[in-house]
PDB file of N, CA and C in Angstrom:
ATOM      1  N   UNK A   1       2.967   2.417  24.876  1.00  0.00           N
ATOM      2  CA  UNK A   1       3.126   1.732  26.137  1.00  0.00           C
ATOM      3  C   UNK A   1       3.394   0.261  25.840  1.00  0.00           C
ATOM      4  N   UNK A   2       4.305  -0.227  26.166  1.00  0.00           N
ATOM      5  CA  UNK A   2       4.862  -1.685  26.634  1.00  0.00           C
ATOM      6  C   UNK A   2       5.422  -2.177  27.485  1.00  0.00           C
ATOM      7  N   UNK A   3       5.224  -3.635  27.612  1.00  0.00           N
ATOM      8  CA  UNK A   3       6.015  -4.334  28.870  1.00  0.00           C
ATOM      9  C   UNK A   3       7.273  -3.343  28.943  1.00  0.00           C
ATOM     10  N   UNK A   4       8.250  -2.906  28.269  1.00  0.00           N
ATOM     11  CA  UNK A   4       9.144  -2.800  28.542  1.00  0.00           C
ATOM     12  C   UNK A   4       9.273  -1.602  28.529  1.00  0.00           C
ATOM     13  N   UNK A   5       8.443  -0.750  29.151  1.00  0.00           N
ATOM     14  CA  UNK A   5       8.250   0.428  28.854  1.00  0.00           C
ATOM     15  C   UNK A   5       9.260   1.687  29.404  1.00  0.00           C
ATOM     16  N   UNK A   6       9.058   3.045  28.196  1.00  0.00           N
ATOM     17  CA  UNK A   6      10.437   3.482  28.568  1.00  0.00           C
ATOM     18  C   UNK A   6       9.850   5.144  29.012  1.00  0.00           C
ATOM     19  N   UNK A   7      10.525   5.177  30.552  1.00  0.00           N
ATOM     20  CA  UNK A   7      10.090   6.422  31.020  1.00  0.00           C
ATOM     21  C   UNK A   7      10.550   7.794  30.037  1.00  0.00           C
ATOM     22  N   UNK A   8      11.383   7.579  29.909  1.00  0.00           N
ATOM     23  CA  UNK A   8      12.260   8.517  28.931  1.00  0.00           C
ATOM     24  C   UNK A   8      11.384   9.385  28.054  1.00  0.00           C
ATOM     25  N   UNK A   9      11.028   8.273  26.992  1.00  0.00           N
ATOM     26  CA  UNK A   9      10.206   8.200  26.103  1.00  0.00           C
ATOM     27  C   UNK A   9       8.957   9.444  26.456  1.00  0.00           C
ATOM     28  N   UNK A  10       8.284   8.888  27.674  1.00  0.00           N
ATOM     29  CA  UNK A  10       6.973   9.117  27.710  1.00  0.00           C
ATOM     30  C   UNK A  10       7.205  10.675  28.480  1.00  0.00           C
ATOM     31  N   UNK A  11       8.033  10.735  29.352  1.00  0.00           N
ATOM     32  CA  UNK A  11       8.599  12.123  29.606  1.00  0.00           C
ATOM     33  C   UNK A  11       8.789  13.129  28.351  1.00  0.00           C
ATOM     34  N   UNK A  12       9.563  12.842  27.598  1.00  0.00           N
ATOM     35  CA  UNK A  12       9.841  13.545  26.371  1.00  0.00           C
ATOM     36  C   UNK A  12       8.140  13.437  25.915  1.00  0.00           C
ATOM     37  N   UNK A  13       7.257  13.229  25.375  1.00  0.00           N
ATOM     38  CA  UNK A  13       6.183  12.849  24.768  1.00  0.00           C
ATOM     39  C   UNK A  13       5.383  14.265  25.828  1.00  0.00           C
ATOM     40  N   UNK A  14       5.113  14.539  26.896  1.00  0.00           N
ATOM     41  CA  UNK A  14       4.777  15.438  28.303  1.00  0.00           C
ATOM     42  C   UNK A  14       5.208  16.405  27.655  1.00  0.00           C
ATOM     43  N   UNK A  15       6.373  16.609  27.721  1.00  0.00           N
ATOM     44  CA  UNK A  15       7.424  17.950  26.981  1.00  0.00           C
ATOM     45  C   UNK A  15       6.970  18.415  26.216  1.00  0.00           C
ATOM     46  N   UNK A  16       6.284  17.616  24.994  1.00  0.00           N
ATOM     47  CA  UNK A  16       5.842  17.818  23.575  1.00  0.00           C
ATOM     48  C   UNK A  16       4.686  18.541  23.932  1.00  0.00           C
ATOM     49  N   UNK A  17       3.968  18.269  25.274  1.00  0.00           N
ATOM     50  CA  UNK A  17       2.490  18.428  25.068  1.00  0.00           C
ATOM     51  C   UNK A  17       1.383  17.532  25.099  1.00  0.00           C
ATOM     52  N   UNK A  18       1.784  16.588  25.426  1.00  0.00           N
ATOM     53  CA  UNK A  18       1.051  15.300  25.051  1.00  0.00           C
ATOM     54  C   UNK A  18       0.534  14.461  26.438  1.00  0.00           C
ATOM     55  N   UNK A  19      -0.601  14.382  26.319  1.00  0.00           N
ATOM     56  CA  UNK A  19      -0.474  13.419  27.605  1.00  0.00           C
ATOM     57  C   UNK A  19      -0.001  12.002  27.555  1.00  0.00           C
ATOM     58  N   UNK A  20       0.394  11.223  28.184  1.00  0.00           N
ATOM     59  CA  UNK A  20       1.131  10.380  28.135  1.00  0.00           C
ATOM     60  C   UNK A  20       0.672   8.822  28.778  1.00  0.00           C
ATOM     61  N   UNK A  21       0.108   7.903  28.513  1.00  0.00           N
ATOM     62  CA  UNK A  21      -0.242   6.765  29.295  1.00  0.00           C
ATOM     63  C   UNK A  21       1.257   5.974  29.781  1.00  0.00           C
ATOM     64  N   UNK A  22       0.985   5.642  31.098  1.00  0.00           N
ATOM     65  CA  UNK A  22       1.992   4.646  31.607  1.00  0.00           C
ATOM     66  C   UNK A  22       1.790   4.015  32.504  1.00  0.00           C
ATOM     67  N   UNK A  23       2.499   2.966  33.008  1.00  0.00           N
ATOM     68  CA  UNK A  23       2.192   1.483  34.069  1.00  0.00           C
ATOM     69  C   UNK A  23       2.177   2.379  35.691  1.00  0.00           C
ATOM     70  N   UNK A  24       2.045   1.969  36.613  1.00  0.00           N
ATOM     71  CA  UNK A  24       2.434   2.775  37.728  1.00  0.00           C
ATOM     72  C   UNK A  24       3.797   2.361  38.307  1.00  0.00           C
ATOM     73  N   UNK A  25       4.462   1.867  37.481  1.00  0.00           N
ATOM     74  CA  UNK A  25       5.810   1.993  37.946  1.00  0.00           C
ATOM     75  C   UNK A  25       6.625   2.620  37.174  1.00  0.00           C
ATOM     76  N   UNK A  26       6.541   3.853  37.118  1.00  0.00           N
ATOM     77  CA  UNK A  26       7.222   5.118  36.467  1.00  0.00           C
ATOM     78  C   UNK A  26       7.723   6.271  37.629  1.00  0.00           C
ATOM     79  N   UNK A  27       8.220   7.250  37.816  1.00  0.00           N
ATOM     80  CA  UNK A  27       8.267   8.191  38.556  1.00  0.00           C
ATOM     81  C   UNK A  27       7.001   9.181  38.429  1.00  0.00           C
ATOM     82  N   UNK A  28       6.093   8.947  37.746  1.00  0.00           N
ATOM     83  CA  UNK A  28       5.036   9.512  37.958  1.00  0.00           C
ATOM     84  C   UNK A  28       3.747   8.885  37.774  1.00  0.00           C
ATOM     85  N   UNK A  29       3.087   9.350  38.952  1.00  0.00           N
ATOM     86  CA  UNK A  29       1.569   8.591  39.206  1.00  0.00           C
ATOM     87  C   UNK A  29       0.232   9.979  39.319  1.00  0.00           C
ATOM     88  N   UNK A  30      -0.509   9.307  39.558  1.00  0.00           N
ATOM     89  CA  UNK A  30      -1.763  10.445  39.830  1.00  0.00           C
ATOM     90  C   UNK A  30      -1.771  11.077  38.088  1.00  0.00           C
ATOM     91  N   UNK A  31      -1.903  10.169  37.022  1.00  0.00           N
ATOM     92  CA  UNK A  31      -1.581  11.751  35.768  1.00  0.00           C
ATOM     93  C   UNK A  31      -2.901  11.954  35.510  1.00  0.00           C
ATOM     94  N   UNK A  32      -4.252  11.108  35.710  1.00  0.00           N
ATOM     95  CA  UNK A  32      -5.306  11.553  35.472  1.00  0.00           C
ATOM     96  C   UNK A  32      -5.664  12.648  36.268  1.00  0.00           C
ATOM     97  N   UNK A  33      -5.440  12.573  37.857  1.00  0.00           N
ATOM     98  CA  UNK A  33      -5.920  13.552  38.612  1.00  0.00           C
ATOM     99  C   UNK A  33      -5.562  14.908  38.163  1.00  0.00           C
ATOM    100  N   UNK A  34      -4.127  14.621  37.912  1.00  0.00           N
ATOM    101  CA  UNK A  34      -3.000  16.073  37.191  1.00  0.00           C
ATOM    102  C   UNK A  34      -3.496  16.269  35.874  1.00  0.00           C
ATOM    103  N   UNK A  35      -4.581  15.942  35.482  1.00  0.00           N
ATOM    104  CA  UNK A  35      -5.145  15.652  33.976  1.00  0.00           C
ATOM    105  C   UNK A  35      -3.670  15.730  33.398  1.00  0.00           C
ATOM    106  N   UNK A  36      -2.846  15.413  33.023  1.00  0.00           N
ATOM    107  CA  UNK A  36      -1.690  14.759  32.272  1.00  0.00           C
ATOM    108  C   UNK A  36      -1.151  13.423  31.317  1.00  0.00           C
ATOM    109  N   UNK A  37      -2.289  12.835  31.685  1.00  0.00           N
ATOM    110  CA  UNK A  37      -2.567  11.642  31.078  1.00  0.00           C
ATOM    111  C   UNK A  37      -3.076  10.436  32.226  1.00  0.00           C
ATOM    112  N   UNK A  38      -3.017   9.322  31.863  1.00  0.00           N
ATOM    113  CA  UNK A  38      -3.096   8.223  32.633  1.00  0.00           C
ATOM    114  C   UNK A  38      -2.211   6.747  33.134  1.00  0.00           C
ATOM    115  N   UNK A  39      -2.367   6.417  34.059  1.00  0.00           N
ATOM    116  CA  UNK A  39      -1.720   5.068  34.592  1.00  0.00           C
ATOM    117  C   UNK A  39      -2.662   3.553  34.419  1.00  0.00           C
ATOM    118  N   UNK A  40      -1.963   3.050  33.970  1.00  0.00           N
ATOM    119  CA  UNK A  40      -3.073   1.985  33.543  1.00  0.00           C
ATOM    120  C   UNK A  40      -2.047   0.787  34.001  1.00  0.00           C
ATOM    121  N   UNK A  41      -3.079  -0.622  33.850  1.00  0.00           N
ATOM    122  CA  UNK A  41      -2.395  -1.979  34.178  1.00  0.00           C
ATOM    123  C   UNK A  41      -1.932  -2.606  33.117  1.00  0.00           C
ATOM    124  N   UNK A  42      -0.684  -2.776  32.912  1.00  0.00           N
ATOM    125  CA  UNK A  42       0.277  -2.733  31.567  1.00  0.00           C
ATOM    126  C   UNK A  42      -0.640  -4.382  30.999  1.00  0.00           C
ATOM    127  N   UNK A  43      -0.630  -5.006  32.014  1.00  0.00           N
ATOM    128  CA  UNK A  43      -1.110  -6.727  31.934  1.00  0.00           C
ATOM    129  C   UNK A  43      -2.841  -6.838  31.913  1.00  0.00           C
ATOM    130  N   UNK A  44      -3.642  -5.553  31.667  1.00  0.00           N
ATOM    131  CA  UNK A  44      -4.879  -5.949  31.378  1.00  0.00           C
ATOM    132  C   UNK A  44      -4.845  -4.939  30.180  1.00  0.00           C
ATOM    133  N   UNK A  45      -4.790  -5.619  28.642  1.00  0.00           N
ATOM    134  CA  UNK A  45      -5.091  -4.887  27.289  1.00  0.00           C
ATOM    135  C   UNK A  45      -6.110  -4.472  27.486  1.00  0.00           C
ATOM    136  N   UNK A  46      -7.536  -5.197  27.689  1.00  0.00           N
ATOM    137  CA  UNK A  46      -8.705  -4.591  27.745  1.00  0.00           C
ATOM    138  C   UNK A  46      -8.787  -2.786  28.323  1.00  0.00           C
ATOM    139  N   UNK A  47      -8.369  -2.740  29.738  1.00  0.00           N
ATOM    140  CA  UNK A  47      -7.964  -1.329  30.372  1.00  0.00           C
ATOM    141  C   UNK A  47      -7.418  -0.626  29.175  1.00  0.00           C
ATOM    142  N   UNK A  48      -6.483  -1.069  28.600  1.00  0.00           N
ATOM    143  CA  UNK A  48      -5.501  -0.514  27.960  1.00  0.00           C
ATOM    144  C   UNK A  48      -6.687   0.128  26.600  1.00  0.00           C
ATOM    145  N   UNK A  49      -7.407  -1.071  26.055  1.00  0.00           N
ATOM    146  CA  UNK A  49      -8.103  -0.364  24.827  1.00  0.00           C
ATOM    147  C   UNK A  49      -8.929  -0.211  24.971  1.00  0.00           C
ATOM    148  N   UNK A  50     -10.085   0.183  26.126  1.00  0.00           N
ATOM    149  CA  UNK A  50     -10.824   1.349  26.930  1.00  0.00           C
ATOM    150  C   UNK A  50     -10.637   2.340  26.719  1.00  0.00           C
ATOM    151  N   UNK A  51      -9.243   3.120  27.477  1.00  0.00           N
ATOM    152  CA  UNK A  51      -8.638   4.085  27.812  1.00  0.00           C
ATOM    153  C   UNK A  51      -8.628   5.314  26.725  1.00  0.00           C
ATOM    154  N   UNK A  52      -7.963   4.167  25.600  1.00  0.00           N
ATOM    155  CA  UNK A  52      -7.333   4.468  24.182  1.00  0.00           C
ATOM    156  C   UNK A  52      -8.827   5.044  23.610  1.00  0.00           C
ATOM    157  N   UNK A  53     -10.211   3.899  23.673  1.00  0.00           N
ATOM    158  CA  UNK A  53     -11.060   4.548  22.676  1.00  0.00           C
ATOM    159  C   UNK A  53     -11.549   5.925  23.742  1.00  0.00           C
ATOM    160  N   UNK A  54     -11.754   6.044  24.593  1.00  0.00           N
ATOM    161  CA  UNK A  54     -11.934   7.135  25.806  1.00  0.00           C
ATOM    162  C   UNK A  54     -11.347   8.422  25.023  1.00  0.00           C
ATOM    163  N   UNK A  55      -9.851   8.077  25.254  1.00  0.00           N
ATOM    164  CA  UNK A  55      -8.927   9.595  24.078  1.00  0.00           C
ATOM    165  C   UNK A  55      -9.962   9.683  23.210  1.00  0.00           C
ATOM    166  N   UNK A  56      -9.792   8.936  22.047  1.00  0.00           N
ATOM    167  CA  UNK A  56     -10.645   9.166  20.798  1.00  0.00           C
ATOM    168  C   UNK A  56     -11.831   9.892  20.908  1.00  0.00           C
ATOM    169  N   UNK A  57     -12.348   9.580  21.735  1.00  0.00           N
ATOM    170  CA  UNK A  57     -14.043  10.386  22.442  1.00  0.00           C
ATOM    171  C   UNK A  57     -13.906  11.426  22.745  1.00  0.00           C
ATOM    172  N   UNK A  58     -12.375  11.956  22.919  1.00  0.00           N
ATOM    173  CA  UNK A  58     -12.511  13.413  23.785  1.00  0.00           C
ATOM    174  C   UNK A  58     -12.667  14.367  22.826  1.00  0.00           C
ATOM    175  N   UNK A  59     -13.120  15.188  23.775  1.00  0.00           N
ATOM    176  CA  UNK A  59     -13.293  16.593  22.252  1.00  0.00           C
ATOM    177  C   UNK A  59     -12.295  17.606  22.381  1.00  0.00           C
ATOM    178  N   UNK A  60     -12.005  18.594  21.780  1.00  0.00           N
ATOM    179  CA  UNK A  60     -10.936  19.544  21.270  1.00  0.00           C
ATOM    180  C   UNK A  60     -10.411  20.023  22.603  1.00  0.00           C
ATOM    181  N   UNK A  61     -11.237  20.242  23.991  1.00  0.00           N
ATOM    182  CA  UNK A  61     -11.328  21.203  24.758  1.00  0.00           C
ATOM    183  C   UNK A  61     -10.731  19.991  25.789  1.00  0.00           C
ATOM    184  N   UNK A  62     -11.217  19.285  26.224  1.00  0.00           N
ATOM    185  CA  UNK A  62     -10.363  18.252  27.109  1.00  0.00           C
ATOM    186  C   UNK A  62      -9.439  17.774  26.643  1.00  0.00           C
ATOM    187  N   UNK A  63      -9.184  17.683  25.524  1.00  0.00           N
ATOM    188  CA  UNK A  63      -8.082  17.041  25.020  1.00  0.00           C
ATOM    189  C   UNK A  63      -6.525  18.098  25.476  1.00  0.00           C
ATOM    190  N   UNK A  64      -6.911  19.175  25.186  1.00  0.00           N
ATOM    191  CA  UNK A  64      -6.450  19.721  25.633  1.00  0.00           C
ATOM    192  C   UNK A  64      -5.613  20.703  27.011  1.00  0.00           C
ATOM    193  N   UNK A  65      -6.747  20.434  27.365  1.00  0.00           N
ATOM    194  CA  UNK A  65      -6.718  20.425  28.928  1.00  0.00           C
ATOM    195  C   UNK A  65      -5.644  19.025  29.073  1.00  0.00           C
ATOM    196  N   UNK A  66      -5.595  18.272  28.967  1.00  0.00           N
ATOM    197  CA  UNK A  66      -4.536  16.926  29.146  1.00  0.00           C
ATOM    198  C   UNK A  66      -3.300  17.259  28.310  1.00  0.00           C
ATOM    199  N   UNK A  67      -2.967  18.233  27.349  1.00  0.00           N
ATOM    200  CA  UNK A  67      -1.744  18.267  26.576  1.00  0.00           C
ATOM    201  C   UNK A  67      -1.202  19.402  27.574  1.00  0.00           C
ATOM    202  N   UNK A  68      -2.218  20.451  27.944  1.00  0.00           N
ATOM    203  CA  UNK A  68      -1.508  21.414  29.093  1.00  0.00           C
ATOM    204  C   UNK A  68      -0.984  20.526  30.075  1.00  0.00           C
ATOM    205  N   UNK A  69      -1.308  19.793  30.545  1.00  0.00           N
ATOM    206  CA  UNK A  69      -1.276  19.533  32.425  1.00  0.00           C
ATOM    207  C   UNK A  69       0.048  18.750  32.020  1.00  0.00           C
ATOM    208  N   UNK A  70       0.268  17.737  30.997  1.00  0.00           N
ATOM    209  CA  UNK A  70       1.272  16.887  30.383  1.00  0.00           C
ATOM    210  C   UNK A  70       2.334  18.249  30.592  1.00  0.00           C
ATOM    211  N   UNK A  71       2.239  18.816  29.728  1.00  0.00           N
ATOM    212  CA  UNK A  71       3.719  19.562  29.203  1.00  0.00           C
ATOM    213  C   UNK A  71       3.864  20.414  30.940  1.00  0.00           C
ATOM    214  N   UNK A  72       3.072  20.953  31.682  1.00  0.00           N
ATOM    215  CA  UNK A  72       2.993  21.260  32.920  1.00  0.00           C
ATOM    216  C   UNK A  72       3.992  20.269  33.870  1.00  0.00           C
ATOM    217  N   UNK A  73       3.218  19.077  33.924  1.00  0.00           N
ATOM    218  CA  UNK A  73       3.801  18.397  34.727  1.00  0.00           C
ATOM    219  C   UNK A  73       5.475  17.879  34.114  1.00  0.00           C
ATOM    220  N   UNK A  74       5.777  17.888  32.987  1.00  0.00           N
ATOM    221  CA  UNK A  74       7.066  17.705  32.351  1.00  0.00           C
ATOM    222  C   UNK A  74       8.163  18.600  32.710  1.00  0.00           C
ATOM    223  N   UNK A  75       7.573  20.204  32.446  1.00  0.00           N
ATOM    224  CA  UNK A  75       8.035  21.262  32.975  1.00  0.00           C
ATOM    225  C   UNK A  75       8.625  21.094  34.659  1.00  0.00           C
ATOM    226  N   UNK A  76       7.554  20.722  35.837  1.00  0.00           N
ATOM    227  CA  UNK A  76       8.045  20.857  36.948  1.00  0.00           C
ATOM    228  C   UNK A  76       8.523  19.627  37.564  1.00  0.00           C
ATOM    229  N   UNK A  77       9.150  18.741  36.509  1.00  0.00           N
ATOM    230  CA  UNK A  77       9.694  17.472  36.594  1.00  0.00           C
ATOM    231  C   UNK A  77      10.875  17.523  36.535  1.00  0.00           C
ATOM    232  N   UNK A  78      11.488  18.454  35.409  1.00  0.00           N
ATOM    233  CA  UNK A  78      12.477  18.727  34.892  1.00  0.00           C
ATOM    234  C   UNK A  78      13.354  20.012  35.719  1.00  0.00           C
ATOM    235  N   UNK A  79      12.290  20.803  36.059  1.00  0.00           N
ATOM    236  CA  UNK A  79      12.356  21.803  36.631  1.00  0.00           C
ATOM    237  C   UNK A  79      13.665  21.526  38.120  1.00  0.00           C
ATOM    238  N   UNK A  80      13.012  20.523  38.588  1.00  0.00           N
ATOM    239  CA  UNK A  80      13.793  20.016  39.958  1.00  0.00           C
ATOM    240  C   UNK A  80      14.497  19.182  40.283  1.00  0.00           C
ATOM    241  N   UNK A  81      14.865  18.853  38.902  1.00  0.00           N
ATOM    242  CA  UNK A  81      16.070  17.504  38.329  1.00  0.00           C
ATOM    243  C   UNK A  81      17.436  18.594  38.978  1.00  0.00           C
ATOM    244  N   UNK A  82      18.256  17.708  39.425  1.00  0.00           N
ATOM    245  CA  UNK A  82      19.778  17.906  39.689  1.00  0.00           C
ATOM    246  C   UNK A  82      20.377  17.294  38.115  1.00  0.00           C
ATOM    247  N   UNK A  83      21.633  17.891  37.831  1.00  0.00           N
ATOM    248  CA  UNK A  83      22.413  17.811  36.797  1.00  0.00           C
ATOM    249  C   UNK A  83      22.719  15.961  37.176  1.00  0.00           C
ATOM    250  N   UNK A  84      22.762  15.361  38.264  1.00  0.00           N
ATOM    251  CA  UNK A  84      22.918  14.191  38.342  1.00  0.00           C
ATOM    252  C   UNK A  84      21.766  13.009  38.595  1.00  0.00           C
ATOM    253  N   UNK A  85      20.434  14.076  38.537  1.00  0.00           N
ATOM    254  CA  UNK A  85      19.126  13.245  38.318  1.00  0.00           C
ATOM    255  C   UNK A  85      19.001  12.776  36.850  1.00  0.00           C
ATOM    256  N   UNK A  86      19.538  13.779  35.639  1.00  0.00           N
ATOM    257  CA  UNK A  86      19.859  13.905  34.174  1.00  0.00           C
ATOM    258  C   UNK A  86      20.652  12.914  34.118  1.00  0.00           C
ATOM    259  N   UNK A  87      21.645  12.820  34.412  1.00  0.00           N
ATOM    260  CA  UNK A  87      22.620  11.863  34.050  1.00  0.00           C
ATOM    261  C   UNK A  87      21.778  10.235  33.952  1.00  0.00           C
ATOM    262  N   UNK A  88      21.629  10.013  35.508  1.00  0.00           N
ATOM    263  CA  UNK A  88      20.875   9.397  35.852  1.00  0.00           C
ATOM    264  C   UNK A  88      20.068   8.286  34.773  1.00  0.00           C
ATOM    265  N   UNK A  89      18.760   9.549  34.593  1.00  0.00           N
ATOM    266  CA  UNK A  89      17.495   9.335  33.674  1.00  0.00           C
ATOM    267  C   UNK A  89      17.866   9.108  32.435  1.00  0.00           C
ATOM    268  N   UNK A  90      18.987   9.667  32.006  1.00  0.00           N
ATOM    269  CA  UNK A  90      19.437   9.594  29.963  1.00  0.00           C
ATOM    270  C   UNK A  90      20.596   8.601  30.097  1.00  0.00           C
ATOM    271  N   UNK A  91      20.996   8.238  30.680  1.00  0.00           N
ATOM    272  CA  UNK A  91      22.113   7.238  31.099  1.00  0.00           C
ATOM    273  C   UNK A  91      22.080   5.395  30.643  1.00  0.00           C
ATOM    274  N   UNK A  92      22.774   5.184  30.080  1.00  0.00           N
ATOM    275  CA  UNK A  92      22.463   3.991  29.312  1.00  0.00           C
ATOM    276  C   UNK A  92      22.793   3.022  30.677  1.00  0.00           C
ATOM    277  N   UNK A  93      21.375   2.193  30.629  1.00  0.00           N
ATOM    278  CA  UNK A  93      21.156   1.024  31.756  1.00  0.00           C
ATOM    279  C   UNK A  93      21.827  -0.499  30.961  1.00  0.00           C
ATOM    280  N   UNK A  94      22.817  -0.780  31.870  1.00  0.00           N
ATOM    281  CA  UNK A  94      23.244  -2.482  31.943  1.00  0.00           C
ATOM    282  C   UNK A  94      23.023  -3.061  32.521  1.00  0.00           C
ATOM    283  N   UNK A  95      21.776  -4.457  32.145  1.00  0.00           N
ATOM    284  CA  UNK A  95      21.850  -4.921  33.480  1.00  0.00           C
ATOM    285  C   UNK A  95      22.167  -6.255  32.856  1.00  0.00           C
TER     286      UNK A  95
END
């Protein structure tokens, strides 16, 4: 996760299985509730290395539970993409 953070990225990372931390300005929010990972405040590190030692704490069985709900929620993300939501999302940004 960084300022400049790349949805792409963290989508693909879901896919894998993985839960995924990101800012709440992504196309996806709620990932703790979705146990999928979490949304955090990109501009408070502290939150940020909380969160991080939190993972570390988890044990085999929640951890997991968060790599399901990740690749879950990746699945029905992708699932309801139009061929021009793709374009879109993988599409090299100029600004």
């Amino acid at each position: 996760m960084t300022k400049g953070e790349n949805f792409g990225h963290a989508s693909m990372n879901a896919c894998a299985g993985r839960p995924v931390i990101t800012s709440y300005f992504t196309p996806w929010n709620d990932l703790e509730k979705k146990k999928a990972g979490w949304n955090l405040d990109i501009r408070d590190p502290g939150q940020c290395l909380e969160r991080l030692k939190a993972i570390c704490e988890m044990g085999p069985l929640d951890f997991g539970e968060y790599c399901q709900g990740a690749n879950l929620l990746a699945k029905e993300y992708y699932e309801s993409m139009s061929l021009d939501d793709y374009k879109q999302l993988f599409s090299k940004q100029t600004d």
